[in-house]
N, C-alpha and C. Protein backbone atom coordinates (compact mmCIF):
# COMPACT_ATOMS: atom_id res chain seq x y z
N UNK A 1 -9.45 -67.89 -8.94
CA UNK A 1 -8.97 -69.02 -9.71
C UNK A 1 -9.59 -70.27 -9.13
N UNK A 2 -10.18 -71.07 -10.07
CA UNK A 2 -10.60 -72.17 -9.76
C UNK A 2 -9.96 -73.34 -9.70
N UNK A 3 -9.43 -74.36 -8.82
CA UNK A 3 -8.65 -75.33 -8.62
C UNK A 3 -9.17 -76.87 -8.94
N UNK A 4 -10.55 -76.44 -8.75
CA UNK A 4 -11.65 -77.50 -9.22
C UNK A 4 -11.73 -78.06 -10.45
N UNK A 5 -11.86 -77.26 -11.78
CA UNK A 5 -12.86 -77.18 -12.48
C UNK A 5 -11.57 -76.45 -13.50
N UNK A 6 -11.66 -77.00 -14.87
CA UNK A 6 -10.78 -76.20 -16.10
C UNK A 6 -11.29 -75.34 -16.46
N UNK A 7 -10.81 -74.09 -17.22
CA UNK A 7 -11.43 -73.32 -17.78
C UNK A 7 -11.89 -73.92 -19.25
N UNK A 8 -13.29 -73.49 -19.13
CA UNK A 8 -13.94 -73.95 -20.57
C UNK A 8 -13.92 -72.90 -21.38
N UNK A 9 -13.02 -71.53 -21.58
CA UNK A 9 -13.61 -70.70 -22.24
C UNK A 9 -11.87 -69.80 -22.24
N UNK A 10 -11.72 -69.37 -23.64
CA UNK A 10 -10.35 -68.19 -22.98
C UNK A 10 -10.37 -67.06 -22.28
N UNK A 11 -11.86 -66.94 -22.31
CA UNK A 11 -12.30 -65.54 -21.00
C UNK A 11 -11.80 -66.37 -19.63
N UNK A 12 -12.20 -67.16 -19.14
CA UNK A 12 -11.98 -67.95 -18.06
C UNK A 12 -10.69 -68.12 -17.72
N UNK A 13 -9.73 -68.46 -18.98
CA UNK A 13 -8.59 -69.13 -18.56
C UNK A 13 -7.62 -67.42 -18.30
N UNK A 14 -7.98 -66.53 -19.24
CA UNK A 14 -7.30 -65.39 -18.95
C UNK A 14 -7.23 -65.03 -17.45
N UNK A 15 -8.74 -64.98 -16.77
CA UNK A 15 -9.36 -64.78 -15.90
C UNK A 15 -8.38 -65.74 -13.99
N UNK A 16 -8.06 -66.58 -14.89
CA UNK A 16 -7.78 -67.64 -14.09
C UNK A 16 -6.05 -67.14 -13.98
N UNK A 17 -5.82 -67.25 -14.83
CA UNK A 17 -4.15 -66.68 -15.17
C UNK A 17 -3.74 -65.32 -14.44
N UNK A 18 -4.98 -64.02 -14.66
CA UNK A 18 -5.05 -63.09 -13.71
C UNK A 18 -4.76 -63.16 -12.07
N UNK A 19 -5.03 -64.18 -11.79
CA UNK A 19 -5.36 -64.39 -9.95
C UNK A 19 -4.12 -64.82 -9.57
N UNK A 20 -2.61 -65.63 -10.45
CA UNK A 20 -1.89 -65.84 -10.52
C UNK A 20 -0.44 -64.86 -9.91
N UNK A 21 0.03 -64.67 -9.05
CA UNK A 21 0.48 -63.44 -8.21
C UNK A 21 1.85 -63.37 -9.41
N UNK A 22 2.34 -62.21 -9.63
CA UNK A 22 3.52 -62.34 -9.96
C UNK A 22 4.57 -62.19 -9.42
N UNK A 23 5.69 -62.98 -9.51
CA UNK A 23 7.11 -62.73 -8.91
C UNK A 23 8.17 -61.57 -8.67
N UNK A 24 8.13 -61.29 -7.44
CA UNK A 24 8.98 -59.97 -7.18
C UNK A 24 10.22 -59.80 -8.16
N UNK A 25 10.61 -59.27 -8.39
CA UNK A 25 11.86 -58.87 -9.57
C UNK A 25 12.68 -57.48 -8.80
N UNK A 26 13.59 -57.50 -8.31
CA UNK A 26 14.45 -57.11 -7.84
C UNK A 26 14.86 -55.65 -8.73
N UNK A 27 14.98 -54.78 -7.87
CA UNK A 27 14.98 -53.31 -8.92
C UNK A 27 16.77 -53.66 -9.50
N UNK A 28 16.93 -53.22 -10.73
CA UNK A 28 18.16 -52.96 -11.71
C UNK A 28 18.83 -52.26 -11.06
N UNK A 29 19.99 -51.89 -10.77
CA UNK A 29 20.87 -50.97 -10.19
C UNK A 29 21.64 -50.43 -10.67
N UNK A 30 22.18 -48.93 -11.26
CA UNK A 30 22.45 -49.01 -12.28
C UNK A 30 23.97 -49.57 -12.28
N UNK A 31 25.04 -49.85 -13.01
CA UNK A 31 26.31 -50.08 -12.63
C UNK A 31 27.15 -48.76 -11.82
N UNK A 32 28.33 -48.85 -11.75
CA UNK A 32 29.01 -47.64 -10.88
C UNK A 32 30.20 -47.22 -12.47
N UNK A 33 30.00 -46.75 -12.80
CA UNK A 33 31.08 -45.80 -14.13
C UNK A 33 32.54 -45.91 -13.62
N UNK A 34 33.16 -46.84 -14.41
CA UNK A 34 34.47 -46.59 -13.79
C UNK A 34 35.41 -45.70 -14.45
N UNK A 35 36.08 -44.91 -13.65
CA UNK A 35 36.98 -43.67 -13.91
C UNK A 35 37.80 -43.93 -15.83
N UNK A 36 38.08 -43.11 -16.62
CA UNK A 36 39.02 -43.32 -17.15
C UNK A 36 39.86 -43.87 -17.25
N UNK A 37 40.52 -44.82 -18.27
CA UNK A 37 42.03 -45.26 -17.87
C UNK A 37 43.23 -44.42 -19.01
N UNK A 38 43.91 -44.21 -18.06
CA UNK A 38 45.06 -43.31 -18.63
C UNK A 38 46.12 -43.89 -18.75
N UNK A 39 47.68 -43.58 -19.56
CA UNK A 39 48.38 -43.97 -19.30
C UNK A 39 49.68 -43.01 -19.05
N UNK A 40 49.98 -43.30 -17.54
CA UNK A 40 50.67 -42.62 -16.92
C UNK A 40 52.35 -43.01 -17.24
N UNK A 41 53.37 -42.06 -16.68
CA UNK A 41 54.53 -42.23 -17.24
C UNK A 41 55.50 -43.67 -16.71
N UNK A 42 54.82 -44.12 -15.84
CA UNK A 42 55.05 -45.15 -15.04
C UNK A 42 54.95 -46.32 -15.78
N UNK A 43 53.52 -46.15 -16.31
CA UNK A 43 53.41 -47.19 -16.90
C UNK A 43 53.94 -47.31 -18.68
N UNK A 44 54.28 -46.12 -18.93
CA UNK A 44 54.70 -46.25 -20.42
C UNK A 44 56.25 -46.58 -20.14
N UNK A 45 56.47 -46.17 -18.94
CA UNK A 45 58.11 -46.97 -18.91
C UNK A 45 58.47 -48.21 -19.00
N UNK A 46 57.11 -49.06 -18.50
CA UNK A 46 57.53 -50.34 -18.45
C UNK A 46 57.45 -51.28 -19.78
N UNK A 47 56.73 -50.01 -21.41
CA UNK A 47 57.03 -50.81 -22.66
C UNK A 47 57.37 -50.34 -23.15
N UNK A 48 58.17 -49.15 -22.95
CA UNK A 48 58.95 -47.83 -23.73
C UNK A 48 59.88 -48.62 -24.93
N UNK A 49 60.70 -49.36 -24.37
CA UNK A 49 61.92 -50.48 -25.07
C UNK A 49 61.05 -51.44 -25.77
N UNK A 50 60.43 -51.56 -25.54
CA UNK A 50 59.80 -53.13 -26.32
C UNK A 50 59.17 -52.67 -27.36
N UNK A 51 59.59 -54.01 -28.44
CA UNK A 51 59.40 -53.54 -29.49
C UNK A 51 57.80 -53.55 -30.04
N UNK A 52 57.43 -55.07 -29.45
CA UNK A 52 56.17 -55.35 -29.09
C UNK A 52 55.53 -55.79 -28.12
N UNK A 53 54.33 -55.11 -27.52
CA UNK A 53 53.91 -55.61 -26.39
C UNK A 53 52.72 -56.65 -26.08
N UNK A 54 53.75 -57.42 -25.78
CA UNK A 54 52.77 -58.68 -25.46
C UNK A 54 51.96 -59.31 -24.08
């Protein structure tokens, strides 16, 4: 890449753009799957009575 001098040509400027390092990008991870949610008798006790749960 020339620092001097513009590119006169889009071969050049491609050329120039090439030499240009690219930025590390950090690998994706995938998420962690979280378990099922169930509903246990514990918890249906606490809206068993209600008429609606809010």
């Amino acid at each position: 890449m020339s620092m001097t001098t513009e590119a006169e040509t889009i071969a050049e400027l491609i050329a120039d753009c090439a030499d240009i390092p690219r930025p590390e990008v950090p690998e994706v991870r995938q998420a962690a799957i979280a378990p099922p949610w169930t509903v246990d008798a514990a918890c249906h006790a606490q809206v068993a009575e209600l008429d609606e749960y809010v």
